[in-house]
Protein backbone atom coordinates (compact mmCIF):
# COMPACT_ATOMS: atom_id res chain seq x y z
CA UNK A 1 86.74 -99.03 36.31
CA UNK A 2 82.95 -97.78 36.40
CA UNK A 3 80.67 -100.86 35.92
CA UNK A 4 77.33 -101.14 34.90
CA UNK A 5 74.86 -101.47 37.73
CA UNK A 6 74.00 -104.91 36.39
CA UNK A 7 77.29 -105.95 36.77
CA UNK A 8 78.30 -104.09 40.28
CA UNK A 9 75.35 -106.28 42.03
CA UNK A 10 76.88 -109.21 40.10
CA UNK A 11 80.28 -108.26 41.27
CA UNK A 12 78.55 -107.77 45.38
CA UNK A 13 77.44 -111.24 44.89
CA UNK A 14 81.28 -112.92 44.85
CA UNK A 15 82.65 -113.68 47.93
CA UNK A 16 86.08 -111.87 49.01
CA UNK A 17 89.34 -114.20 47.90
CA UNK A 18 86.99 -116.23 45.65
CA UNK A 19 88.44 -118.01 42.71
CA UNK A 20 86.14 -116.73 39.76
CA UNK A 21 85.35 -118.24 36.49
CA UNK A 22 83.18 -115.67 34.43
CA UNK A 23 81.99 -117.31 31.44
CA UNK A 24 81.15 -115.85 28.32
CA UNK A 25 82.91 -113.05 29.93
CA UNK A 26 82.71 -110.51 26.90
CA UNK A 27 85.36 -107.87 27.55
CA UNK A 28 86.17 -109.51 30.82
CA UNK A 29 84.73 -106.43 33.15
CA UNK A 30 83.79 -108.32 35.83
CA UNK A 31 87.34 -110.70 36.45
CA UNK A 32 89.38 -107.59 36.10
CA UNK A 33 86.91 -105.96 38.67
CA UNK A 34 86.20 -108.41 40.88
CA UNK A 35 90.47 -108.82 40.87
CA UNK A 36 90.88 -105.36 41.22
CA UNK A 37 88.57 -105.16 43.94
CA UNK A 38 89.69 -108.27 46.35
CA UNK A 39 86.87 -110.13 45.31
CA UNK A 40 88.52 -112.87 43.41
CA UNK A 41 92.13 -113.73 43.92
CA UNK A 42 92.46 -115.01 40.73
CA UNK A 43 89.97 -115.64 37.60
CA UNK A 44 89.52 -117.37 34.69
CA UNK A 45 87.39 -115.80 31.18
CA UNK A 46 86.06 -117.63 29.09
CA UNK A 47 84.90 -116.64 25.86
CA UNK A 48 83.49 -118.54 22.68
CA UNK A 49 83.45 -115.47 20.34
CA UNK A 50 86.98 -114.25 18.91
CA UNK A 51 86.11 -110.64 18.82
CA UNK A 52 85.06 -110.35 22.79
CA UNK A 53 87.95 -112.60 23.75
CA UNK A 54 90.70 -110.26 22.14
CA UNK A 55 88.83 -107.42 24.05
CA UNK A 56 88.93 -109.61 26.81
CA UNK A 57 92.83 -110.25 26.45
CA UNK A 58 93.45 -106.89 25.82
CA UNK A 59 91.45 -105.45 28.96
CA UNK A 60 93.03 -107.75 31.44
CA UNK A 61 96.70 -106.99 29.53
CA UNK A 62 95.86 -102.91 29.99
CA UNK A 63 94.95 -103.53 33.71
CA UNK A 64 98.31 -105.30 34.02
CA UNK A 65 96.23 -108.83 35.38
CA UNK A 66 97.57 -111.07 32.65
CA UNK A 67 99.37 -112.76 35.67
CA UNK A 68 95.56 -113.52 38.07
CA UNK A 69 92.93 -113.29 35.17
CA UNK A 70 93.55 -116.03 32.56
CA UNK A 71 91.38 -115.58 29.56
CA UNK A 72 90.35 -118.45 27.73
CA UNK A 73 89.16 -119.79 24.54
CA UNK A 74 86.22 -122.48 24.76
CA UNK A 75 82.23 -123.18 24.83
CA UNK A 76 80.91 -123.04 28.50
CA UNK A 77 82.60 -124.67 31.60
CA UNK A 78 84.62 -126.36 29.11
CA UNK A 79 87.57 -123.63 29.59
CA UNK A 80 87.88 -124.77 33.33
CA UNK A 81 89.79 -127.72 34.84
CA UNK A 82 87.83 -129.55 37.27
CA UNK A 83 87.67 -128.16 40.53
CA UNK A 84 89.59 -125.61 39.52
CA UNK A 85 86.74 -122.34 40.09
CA UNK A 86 84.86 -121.48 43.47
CA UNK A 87 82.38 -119.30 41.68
CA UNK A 88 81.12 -118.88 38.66
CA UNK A 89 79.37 -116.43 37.10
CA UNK A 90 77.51 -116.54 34.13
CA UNK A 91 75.15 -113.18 32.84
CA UNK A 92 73.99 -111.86 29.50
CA UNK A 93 72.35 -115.01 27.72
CA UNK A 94 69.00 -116.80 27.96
CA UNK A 95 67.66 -118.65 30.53
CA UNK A 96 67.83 -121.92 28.77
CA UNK A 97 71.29 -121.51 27.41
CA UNK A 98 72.98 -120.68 31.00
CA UNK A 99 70.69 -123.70 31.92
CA UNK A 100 72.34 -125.79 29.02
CA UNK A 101 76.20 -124.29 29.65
CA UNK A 102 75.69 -125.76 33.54
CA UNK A 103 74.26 -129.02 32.66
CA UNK A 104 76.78 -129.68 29.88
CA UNK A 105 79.37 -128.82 32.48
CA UNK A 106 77.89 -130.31 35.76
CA UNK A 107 81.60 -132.26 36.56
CA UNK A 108 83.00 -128.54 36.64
CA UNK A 109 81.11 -127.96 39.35
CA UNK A 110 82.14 -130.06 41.76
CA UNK A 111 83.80 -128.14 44.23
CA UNK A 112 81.93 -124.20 43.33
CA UNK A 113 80.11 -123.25 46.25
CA UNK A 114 77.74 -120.34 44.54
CA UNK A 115 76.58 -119.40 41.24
CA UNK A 116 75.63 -116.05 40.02
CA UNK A 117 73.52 -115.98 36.94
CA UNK A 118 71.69 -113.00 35.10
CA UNK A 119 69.34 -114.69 32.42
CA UNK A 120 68.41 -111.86 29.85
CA UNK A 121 64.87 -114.46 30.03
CA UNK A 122 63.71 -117.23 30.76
CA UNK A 123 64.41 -116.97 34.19
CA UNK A 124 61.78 -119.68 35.16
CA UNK A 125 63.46 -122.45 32.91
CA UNK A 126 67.01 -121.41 34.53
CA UNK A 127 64.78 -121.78 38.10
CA UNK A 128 63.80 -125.25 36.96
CA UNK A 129 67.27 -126.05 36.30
CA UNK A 130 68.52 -125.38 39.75
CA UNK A 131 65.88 -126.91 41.44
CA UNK A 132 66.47 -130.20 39.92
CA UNK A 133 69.95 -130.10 39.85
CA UNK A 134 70.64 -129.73 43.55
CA UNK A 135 71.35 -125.66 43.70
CA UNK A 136 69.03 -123.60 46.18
CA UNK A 137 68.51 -119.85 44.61
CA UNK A 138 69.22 -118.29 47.90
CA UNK A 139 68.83 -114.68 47.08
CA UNK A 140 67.53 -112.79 44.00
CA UNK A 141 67.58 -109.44 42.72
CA UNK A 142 65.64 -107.47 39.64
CA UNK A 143 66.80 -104.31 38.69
CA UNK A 144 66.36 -101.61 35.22
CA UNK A 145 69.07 -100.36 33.49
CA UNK A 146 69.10 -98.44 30.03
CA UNK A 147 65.84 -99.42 29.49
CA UNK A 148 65.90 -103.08 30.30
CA UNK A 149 64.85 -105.16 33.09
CA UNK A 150 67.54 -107.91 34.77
CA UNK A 151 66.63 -110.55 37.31
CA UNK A 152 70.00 -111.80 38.97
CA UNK A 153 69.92 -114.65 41.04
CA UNK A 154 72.69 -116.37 43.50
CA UNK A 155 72.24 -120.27 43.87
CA UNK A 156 74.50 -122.13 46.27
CA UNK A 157 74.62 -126.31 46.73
CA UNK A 158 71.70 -128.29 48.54
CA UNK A 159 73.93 -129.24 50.95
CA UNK A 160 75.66 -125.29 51.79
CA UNK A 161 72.66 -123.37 51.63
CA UNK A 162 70.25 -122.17 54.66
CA UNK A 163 67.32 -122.71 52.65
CA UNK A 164 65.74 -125.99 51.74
CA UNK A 165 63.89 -126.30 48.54
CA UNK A 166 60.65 -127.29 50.16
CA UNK A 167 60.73 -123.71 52.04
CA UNK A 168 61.91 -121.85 49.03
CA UNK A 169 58.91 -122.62 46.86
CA UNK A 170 56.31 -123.65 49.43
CA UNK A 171 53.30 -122.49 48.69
CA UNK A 172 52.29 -118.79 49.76
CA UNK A 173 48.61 -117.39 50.93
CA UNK A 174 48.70 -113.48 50.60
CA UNK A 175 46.35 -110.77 51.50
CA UNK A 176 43.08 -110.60 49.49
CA UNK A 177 43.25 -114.67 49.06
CA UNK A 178 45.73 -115.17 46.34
CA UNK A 179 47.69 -118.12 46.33
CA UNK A 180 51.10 -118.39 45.28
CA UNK A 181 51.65 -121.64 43.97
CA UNK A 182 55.01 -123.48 43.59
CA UNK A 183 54.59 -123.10 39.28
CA UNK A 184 53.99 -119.22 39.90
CA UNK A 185 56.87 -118.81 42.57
CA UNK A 186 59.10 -120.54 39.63
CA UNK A 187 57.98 -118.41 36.77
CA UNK A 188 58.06 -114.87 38.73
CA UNK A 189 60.86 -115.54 41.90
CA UNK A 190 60.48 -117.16 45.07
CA UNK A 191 62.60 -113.91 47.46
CA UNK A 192 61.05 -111.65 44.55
CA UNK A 193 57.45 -112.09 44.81
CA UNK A 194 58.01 -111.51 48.90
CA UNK A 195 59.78 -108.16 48.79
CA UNK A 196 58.61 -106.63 45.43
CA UNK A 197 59.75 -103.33 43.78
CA UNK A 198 58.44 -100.94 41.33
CA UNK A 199 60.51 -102.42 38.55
CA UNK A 200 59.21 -106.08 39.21
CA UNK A 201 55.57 -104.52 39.11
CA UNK A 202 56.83 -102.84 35.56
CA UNK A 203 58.64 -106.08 34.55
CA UNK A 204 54.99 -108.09 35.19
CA UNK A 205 52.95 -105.68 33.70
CA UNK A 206 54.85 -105.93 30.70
CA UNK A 207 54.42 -109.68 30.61
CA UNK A 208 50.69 -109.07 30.98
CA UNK A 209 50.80 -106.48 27.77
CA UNK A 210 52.57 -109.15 25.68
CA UNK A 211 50.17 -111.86 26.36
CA UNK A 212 47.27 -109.71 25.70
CA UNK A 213 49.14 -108.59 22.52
CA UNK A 214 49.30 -112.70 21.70
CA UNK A 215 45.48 -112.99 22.51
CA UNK A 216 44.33 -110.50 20.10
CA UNK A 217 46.50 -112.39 17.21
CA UNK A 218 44.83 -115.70 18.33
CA UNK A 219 41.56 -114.15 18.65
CA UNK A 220 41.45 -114.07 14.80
CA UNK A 221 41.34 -117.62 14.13
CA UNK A 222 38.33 -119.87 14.20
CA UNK A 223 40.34 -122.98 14.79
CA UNK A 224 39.70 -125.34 17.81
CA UNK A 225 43.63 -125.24 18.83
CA UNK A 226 43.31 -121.52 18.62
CA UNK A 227 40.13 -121.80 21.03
CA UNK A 228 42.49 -123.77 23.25
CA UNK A 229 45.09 -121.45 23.24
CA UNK A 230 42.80 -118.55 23.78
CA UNK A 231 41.78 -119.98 27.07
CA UNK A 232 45.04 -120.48 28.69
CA UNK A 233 46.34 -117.27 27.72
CA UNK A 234 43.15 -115.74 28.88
CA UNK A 235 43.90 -117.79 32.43
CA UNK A 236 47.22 -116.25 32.09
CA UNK A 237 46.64 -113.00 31.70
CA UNK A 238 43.46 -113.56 34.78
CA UNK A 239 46.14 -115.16 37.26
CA UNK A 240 49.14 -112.59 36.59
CA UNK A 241 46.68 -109.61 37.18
CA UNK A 242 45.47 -111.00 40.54
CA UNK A 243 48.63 -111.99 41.72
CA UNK A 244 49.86 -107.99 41.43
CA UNK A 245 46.43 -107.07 42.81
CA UNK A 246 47.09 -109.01 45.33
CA UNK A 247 51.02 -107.94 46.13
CA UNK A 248 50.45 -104.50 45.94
CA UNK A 249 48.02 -105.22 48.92
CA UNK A 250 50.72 -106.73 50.77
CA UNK A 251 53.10 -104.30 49.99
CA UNK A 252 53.69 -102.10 53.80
């Protein structure tokens, strides 16, 4: 099976002999790869939608899994029993829904010693999530595929991982006096901003072109909110540009 390069990292991420749960799972790829592959010794897919979940059913019956890879009807980590997964994986969605699926679910969690998460965005609010919720983002990766830009980051427990939370988003002074603040390492990735590539540069610079897209709209009204708003997105757009300034410096 050839899998997308979004999902191969994804895939790298599991541990060998893990017990997956892959949620919102789609066509279930990944369990039937990661199976396949030694990765997982056995999975679980869940799937909310009916018309991914008899793909799902059908690609894990035409891989002749049906036995290790049990696909699942349900909303989020509601498909698993507790305890029952080592990893999860959840890619595909928003930010703030995989943040909302994990938080709805936290007593599935007990036991699962790493996440692996793709937000399509809203990466800072999933970030946010895990830093309250006791899960250290221990290594994270952005990459381009057909087009779009993924950021996919692994998060293991407080109490497992290397890294303390305090290192992982203390501030950083780079070359040409920028500072990286705690908010900032949040909003663009704490491993990312220290070893960035050309498609994180492409990824920001993008961000920067939207917000000056918004500032031109805003620009139009005479209203004292609008004033307010035009300031902050002016800041914005001011910070984000010095930061890359400022990493392309750094870069060796």
């Amino acid at each position: 099976m050839k899998l997308s390069q979004r999902l191969q990292y994804i895939l790298e991420q599991i541990p060998p002999g893990s017990v997956l749960a892959d949620i919102g799972s789609d066509h279930a790829l990944l369990p039937v790869a990661a199976v396949e592959s030694g990765r997982a010794s056995k999975a679980v897919a869940g799937e909310v939608n009916e018309g991914p979940l008899r793909a799902a059913r059908k690609q894990v019956a035409d891989a002749g899994l049906a036995d290790r890879i049990d696909v699942r009807h349900g909303n989020g980590l509601q498909v698993l029993d507790d305890g029952e997964a080592d990893v999860i994986t959840i890619a595909g969605m928003g930010g703030a829904l995989i943040a909302t699926i994990l938080d709805e679910g936290t007593d599935k969690l007990r036991g699962v010693r790493q996440l692996v998460l793709q937000p399509n965005v809203g990466e800072d609010m999933l970030r946010k999530w895990l830093l309250h919720s006791g899960w250290v983002v221990t290594c994270e990766h952005i990459l381009e595929e057909d087009g779009k830009i993924y950021e996919i980051l692994t998060a293991l427990p407080e109490s497992q991982s290397p890294l303390s939370q305090e290192d992982l988003y203390a501030q950083v002074q780079l070359a040409g006096g920028c500072t990286l603040t705690s908010a900032l390492l949040l909003r663009m990735g704490p491993h990312l901003v220290k070893a960035p590539n050309e498609v994180f540069f492409k990824k920001w610079q993008g961000e920067i072109a939207k917000l000056q897209s918004v500032l031109k709209q805003v620009e139009r009204s005479e209203l004292e909110s609008a004033r307010e708003k035009r300031e902050e997105l002016q800041r914005q757009i001011e910070q984000l540009e010095e930061v890359l300034a400022c990493l392309q410096k750094d870069r060796p």
